[in-house]
C-alpha atoms as a PDB file:
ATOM      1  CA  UNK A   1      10.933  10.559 -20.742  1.00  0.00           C
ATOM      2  CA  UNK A   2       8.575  13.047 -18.790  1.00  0.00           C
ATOM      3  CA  UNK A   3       9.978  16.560 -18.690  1.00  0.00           C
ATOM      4  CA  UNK A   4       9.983  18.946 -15.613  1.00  0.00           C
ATOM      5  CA  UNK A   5       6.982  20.598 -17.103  1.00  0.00           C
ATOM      6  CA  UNK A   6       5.538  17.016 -17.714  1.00  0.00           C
ATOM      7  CA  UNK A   7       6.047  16.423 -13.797  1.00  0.00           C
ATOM      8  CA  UNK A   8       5.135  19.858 -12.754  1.00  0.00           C
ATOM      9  CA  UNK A   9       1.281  19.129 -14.565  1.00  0.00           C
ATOM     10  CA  UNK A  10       1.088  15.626 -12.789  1.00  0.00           C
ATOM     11  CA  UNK A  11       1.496  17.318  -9.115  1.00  0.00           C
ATOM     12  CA  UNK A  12      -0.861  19.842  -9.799  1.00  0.00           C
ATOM     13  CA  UNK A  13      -4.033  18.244  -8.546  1.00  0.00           C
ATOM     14  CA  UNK A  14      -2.798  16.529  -5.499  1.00  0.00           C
ATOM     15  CA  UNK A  15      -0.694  19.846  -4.699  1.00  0.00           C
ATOM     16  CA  UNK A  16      -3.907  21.743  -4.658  1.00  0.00           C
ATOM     17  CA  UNK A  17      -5.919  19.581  -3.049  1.00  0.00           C
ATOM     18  CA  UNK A  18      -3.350  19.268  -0.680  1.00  0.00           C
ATOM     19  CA  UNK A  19      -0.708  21.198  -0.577  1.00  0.00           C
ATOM     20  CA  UNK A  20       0.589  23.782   1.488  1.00  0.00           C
ATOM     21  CA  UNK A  21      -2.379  26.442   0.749  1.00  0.00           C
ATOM     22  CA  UNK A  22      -4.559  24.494   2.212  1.00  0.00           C
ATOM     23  CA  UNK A  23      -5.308  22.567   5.592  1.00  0.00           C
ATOM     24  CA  UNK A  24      -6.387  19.633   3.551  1.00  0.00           C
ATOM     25  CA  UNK A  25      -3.895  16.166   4.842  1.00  0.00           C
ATOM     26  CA  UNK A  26      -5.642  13.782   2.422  1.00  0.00           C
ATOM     27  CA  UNK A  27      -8.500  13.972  -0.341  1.00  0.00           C
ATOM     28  CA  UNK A  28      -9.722  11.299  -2.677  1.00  0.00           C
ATOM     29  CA  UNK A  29     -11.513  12.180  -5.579  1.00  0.00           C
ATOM     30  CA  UNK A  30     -14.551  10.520  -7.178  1.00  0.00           C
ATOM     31  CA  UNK A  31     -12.727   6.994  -5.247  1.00  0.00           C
ATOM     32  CA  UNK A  32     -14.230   3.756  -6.676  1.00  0.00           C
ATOM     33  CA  UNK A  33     -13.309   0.330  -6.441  1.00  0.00           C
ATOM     34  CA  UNK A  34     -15.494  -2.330  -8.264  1.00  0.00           C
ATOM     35  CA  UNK A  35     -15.245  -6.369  -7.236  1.00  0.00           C
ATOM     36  CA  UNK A  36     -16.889  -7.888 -10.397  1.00  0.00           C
ATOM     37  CA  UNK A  37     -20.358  -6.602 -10.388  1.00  0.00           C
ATOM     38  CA  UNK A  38     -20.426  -5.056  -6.908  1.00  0.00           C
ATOM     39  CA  UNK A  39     -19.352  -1.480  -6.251  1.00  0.00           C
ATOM     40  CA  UNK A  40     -17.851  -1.644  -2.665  1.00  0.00           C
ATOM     41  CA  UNK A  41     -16.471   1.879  -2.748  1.00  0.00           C
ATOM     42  CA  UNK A  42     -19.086   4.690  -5.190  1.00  0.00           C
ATOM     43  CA  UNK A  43     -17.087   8.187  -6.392  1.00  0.00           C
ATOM     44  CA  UNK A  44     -16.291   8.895  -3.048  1.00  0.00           C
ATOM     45  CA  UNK A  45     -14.991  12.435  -2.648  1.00  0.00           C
ATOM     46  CA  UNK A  46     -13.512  12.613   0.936  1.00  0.00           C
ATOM     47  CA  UNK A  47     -10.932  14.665   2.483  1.00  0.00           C
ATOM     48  CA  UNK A  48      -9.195  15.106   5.880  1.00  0.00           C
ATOM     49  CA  UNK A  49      -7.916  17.891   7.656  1.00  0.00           C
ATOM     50  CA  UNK A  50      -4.237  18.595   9.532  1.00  0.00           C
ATOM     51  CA  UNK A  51      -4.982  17.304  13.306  1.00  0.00           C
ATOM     52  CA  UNK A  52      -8.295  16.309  12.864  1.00  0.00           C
ATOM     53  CA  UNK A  53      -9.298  13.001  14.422  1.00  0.00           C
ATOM     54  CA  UNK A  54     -12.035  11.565  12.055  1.00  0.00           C
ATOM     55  CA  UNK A  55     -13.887   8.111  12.693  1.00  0.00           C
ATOM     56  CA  UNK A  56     -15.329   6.638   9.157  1.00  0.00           C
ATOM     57  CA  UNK A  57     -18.995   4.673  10.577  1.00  0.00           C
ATOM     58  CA  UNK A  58     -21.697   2.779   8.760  1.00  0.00           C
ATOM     59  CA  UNK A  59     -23.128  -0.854   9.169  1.00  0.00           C
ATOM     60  CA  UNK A  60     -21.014  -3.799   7.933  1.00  0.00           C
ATOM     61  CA  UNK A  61     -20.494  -3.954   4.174  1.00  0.00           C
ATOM     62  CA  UNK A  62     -20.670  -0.458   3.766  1.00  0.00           C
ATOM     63  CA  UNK A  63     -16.839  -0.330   2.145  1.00  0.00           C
ATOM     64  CA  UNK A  64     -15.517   1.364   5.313  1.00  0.00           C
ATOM     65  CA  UNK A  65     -12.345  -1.093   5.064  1.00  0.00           C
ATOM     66  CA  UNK A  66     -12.309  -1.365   1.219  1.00  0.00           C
ATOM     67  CA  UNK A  67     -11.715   2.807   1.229  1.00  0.00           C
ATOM     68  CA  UNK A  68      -9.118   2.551   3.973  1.00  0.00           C
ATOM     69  CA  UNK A  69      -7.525  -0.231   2.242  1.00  0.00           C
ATOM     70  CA  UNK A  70      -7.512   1.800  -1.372  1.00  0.00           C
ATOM     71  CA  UNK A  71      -6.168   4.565   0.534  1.00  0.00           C
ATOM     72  CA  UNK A  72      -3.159   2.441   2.046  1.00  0.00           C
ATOM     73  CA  UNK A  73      -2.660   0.852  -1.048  1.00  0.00           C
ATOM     74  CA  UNK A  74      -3.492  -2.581  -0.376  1.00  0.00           C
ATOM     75  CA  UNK A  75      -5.875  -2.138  -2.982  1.00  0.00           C
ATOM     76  CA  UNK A  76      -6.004  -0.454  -6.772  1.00  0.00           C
ATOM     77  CA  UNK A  77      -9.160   1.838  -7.359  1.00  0.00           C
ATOM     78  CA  UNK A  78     -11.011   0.597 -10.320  1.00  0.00           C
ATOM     79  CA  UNK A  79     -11.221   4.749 -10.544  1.00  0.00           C
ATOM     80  CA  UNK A  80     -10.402   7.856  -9.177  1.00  0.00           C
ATOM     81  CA  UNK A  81      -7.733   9.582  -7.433  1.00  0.00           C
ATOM     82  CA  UNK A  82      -5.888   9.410  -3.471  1.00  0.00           C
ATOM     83  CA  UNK A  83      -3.900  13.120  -2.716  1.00  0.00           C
ATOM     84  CA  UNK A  84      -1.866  13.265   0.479  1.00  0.00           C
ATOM     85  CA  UNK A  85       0.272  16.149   1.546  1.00  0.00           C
ATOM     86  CA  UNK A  86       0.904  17.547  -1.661  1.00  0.00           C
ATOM     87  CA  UNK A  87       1.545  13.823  -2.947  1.00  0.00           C
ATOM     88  CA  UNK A  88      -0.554  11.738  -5.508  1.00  0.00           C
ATOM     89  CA  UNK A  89      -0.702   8.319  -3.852  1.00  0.00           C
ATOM     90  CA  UNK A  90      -2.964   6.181  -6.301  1.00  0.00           C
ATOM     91  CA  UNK A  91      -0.174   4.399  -8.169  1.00  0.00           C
ATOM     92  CA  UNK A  92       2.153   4.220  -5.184  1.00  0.00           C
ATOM     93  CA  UNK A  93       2.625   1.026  -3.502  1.00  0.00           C
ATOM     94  CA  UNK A  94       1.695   0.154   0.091  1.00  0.00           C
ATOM     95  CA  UNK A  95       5.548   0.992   1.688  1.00  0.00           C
ATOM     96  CA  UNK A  96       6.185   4.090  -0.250  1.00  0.00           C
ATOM     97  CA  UNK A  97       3.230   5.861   1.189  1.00  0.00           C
ATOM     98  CA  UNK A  98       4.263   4.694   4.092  1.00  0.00           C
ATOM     99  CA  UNK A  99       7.833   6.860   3.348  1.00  0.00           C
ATOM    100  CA  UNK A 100       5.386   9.733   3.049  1.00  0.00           C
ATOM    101  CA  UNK A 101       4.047   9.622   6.839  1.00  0.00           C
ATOM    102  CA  UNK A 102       1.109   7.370   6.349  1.00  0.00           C
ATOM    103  CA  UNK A 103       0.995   4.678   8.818  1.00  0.00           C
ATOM    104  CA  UNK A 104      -1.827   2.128   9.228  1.00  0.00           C
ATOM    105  CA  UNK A 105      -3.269  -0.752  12.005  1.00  0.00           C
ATOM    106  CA  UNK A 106      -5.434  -3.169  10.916  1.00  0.00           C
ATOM    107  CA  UNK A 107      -8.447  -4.647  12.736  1.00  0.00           C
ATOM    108  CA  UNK A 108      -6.170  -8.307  13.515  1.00  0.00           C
ATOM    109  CA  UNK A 109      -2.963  -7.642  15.540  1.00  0.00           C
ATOM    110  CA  UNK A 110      -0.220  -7.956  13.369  1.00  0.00           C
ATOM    111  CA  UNK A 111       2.458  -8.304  15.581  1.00  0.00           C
ATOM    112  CA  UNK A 112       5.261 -10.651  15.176  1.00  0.00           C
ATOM    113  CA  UNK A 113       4.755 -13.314  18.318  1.00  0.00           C
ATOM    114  CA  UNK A 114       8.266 -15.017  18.508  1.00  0.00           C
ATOM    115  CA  UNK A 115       9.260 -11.635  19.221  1.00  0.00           C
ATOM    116  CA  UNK A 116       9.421  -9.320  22.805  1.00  0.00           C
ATOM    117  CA  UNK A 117       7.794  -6.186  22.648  1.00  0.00           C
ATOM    118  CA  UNK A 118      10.934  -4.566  22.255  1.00  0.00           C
ATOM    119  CA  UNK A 119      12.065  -6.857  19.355  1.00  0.00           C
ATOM    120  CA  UNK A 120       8.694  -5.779  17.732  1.00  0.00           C
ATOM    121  CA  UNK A 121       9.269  -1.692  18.227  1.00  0.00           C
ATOM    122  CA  UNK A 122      12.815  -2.581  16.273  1.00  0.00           C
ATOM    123  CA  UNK A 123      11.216  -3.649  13.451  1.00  0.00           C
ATOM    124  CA  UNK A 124      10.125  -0.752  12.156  1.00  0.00           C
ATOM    125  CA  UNK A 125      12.199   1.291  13.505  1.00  0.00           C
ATOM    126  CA  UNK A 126      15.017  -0.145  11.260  1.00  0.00           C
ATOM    127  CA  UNK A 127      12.945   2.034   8.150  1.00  0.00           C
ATOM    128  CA  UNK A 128      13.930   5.464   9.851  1.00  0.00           C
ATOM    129  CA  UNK A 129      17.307   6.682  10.602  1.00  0.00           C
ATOM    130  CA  UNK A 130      15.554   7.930  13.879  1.00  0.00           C
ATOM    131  CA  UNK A 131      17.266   7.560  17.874  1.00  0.00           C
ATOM    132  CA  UNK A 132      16.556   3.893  18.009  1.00  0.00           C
ATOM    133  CA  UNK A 133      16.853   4.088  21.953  1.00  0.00           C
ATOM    134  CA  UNK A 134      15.402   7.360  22.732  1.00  0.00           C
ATOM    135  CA  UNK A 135      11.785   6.344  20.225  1.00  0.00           C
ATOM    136  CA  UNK A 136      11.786   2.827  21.823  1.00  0.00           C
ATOM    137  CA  UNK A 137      11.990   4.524  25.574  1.00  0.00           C
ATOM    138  CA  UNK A 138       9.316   7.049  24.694  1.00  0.00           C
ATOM    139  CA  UNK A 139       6.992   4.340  22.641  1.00  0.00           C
ATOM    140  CA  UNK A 140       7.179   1.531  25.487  1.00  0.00           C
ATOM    141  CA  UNK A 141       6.333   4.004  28.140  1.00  0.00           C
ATOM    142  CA  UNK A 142       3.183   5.627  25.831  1.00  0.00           C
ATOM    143  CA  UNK A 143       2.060   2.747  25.190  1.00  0.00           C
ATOM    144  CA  UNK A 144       1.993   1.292  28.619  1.00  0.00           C
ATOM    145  CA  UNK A 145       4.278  -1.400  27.957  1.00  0.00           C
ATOM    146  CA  UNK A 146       7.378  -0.549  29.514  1.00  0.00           C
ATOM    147  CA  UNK A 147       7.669  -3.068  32.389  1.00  0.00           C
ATOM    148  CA  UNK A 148       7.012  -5.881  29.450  1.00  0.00           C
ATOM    149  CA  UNK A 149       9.601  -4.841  27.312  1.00  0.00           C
ATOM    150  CA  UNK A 150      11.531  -8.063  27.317  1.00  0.00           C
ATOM    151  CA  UNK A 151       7.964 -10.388  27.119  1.00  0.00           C
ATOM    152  CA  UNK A 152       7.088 -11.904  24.080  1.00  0.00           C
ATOM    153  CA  UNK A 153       4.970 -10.605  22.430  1.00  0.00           C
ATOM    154  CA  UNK A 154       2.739 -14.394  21.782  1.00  0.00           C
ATOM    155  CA  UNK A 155       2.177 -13.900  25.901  1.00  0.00           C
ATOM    156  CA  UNK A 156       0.491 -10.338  26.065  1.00  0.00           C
ATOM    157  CA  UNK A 157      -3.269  -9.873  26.200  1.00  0.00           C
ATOM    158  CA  UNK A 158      -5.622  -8.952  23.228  1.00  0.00           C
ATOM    159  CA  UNK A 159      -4.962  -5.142  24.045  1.00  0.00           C
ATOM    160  CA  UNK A 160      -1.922  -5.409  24.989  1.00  0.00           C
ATOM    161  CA  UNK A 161      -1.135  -6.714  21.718  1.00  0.00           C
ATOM    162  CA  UNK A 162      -3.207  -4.001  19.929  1.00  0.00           C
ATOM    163  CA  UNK A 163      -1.336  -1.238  21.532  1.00  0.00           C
ATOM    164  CA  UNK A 164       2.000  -2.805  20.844  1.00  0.00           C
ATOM    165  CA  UNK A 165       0.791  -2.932  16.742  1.00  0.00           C
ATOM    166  CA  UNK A 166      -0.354   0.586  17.235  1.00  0.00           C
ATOM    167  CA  UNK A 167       3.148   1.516  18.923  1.00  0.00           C
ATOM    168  CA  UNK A 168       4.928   0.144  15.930  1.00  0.00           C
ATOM    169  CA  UNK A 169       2.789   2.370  13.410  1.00  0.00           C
ATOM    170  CA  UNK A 170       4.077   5.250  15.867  1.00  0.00           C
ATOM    171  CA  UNK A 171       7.872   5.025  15.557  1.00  0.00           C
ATOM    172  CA  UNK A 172       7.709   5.689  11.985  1.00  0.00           C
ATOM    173  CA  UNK A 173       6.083   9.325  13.325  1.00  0.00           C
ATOM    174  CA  UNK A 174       3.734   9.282  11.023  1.00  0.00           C
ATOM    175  CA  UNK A 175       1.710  12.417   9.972  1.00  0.00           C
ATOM    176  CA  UNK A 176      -1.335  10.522   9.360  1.00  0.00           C
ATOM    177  CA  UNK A 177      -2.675   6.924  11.634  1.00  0.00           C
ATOM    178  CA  UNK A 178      -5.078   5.017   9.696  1.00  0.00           C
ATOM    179  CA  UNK A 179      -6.669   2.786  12.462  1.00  0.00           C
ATOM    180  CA  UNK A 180      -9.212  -0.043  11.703  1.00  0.00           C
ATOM    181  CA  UNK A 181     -11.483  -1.189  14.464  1.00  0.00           C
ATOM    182  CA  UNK A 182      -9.000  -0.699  16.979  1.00  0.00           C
ATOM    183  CA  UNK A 183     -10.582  -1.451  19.754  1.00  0.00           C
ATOM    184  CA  UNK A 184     -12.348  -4.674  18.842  1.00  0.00           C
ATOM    185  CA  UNK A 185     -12.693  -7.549  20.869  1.00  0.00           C
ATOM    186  CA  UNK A 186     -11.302  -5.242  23.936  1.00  0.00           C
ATOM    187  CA  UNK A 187     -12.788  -4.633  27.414  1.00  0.00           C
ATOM    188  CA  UNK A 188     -13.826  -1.388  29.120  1.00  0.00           C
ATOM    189  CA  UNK A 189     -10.676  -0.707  30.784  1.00  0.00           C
ATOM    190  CA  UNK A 190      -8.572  -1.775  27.564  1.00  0.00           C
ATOM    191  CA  UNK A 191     -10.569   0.403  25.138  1.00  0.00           C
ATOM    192  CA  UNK A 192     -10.567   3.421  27.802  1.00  0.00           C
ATOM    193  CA  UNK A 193      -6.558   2.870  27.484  1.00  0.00           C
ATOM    194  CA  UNK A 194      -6.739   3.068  23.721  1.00  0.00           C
ATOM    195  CA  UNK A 195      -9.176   6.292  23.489  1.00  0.00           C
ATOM    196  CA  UNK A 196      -6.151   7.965  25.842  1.00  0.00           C
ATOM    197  CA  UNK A 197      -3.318   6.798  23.866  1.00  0.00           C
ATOM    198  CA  UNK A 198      -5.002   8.314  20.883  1.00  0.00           C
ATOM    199  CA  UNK A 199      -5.442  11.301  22.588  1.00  0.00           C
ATOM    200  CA  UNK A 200      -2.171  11.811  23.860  1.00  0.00           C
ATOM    201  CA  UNK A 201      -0.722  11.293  20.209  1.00  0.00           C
ATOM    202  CA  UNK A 202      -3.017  13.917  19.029  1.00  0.00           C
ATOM    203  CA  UNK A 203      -1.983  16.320  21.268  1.00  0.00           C
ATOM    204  CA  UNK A 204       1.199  15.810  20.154  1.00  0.00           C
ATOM    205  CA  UNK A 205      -0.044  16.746  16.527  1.00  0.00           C
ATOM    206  CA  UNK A 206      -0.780  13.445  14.672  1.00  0.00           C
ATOM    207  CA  UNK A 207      -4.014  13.389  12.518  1.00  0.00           C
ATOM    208  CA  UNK A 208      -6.138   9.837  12.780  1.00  0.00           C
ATOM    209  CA  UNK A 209      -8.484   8.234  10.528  1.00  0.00           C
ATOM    210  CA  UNK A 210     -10.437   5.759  12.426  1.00  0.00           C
ATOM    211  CA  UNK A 211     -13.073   2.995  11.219  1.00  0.00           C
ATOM    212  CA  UNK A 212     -14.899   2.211  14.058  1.00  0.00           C
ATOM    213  CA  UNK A 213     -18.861   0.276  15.557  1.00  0.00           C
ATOM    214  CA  UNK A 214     -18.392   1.148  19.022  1.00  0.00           C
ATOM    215  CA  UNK A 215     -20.109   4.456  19.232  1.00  0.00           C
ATOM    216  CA  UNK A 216     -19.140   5.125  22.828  1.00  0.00           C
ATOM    217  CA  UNK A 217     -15.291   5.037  21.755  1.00  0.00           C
ATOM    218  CA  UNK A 218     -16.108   7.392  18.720  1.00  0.00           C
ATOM    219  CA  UNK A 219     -17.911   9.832  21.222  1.00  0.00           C
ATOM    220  CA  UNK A 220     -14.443   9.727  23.227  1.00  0.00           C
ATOM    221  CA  UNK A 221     -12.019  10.774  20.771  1.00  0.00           C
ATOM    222  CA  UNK A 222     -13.753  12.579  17.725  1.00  0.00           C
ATOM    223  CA  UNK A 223     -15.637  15.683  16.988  1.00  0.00           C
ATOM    224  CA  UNK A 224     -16.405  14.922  13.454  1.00  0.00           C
ATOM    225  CA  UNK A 225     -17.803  11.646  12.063  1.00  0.00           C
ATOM    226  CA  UNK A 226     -18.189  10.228   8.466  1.00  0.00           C
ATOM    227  CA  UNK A 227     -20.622   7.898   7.966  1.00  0.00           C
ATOM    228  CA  UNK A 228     -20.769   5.530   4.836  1.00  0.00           C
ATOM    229  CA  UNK A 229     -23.586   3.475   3.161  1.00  0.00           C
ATOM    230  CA  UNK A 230     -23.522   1.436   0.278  1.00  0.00           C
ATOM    231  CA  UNK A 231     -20.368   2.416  -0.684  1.00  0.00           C
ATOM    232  CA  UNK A 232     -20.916   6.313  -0.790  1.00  0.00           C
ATOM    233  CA  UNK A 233     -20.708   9.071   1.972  1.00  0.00           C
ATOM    234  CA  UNK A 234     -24.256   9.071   3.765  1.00  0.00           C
ATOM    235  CA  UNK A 235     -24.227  12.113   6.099  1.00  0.00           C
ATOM    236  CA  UNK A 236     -20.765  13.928   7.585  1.00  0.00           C
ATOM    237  CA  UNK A 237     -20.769  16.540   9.899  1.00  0.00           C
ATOM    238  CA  UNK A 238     -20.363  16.513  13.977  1.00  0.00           C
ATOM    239  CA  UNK A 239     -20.754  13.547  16.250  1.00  0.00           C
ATOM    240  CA  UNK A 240     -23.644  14.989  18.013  1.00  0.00           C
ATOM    241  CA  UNK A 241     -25.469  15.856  14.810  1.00  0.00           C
ATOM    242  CA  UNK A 242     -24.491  11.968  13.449  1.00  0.00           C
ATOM    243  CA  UNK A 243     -26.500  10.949  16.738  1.00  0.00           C
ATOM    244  CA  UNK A 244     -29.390  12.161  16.379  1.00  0.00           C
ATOM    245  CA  UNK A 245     -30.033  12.017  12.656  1.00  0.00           C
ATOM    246  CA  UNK A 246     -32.821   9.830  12.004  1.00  0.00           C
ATOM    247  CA  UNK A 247     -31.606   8.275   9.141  1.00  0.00           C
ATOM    248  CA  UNK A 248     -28.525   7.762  10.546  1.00  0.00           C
ATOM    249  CA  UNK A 249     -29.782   5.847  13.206  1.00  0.00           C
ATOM    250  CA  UNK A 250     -31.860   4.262  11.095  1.00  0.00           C
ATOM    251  CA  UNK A 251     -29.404   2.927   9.043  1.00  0.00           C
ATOM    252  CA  UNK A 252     -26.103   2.245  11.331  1.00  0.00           C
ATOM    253  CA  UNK A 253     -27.790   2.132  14.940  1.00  0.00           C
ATOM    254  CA  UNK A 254     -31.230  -0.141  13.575  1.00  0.00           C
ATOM    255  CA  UNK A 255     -33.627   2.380  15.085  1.00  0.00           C
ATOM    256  CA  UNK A 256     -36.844   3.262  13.271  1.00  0.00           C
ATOM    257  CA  UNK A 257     -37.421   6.388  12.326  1.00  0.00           C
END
């Protein structure tokens, strides 16, 4: 049976990594997730600050989705460690970092399709003992979807559908959005109404991890960029420095150097 001072010496790390000393929302630590004899994720020692909005880059296969699913929990790290808000995450599952105000959209809507929109901001909702009318109100109209409230969901459009799954993620109010491709598959106008939405929820003080290719969306909604190769952190730093590194572009953009 672990004793407080057992428990006390199991916080410490994520605590100061971080905790309330430090600005610090999530960290991983030397993060590594081997599939056989590939290394999809390498010691990757990442962290994100309070109300940043960070977009994760790289060409395809370089673990961008492996890290955000070890950091969600829909995967175990072969090694290494996941801190979030003074939490350790890596042993949690998927919904109980969820209870600690992570919340996460995949690339592929996942929203349920017999359901209306409305029917499909309940769902969630049901986790939190939040003002079921006054979040559902607030979400349909952020999200653009209020005059479709009573449509089902299997009739909305690609985006339509994306910013209903990304609605759902917000009525938990999470802390931290994990967002994967997001805008995929979407046209101008839908991806312009995605970079807003975003923007509005940062405002409001909501920090965002995004994976993301299209580089004119990351040049609309962040200031910093990490990019990732081969598994391991490449170059990080702002998006106008990412740009016009030659290597960089190089690797990700398929420019010589």
């Amino acid at each position: 049976m672990s004793t407080p001072q057992d428990i006390n010496v199991k916080q410490q790390p994520a605590v100061a990594a971080t905790g309330g000393g430090t600005d610090t929302l999530l960290a991983t630590e030397q993060l590594t997730k081997n599939f056989g004899g590939l290394t999809a994720v390498d010691s990757v020692d990442f962290s994100i600050d309070e109300g940043e909005i960070r977009c994760l880059i790289g060409p395809n296969g370089a673990g961008k989705s492996t890290l955000l699913e070890l950091i969600t929990g829909q995967l175990s790290p072969s090694e290494g460690s996941i801190y979030f808000d003074g939490h350790e995450l890596t042993g949690l599952p998927p919904h109980e970092r969820i209870d600690t105000g992570i919340s996460v959209k995949f690339q592929s809507p996942h929203v349920y399709e017999n359901l209306t929109v409305e029917q499909n901001l309940q769902v969630p909702l049901q986790r939190t003992d939040r003002d079921a009318d006054g979040v559902m109100a607030e979400t349909l109209d952020r999200i653009s979807l209020a005059e479709k409230a009573t449509t089902g969901a299997s009739e909305l459009s690609h985006g339509e559908k994306q910013r209903l799954e990304i609605g759902m993620a917000v009525t938990l109010d999470p802390t931290l959005m994990l967002l994967d491709e997001p805008v995929a598959g979407m046209s101008v106008d839908e991806t312009a109404d995605v970079a807003e939405l975003i923007g509005s929820l940062h405002d409001d003080g909501m920090t965002f991890l995004v994976v993301e290719h299209d580089m004119e969306f990351v040049r609309r909604i962040s200031e910093r960029v990490t990019v990732l190769n081969q598994g391991s952190i490449f170059r990080q730093g702002p998006i106008e420095e990412i740009e016009t590194d030659e290597d960089v572009r190089r690797i990700y953009l398929g420019e010589n150097a």
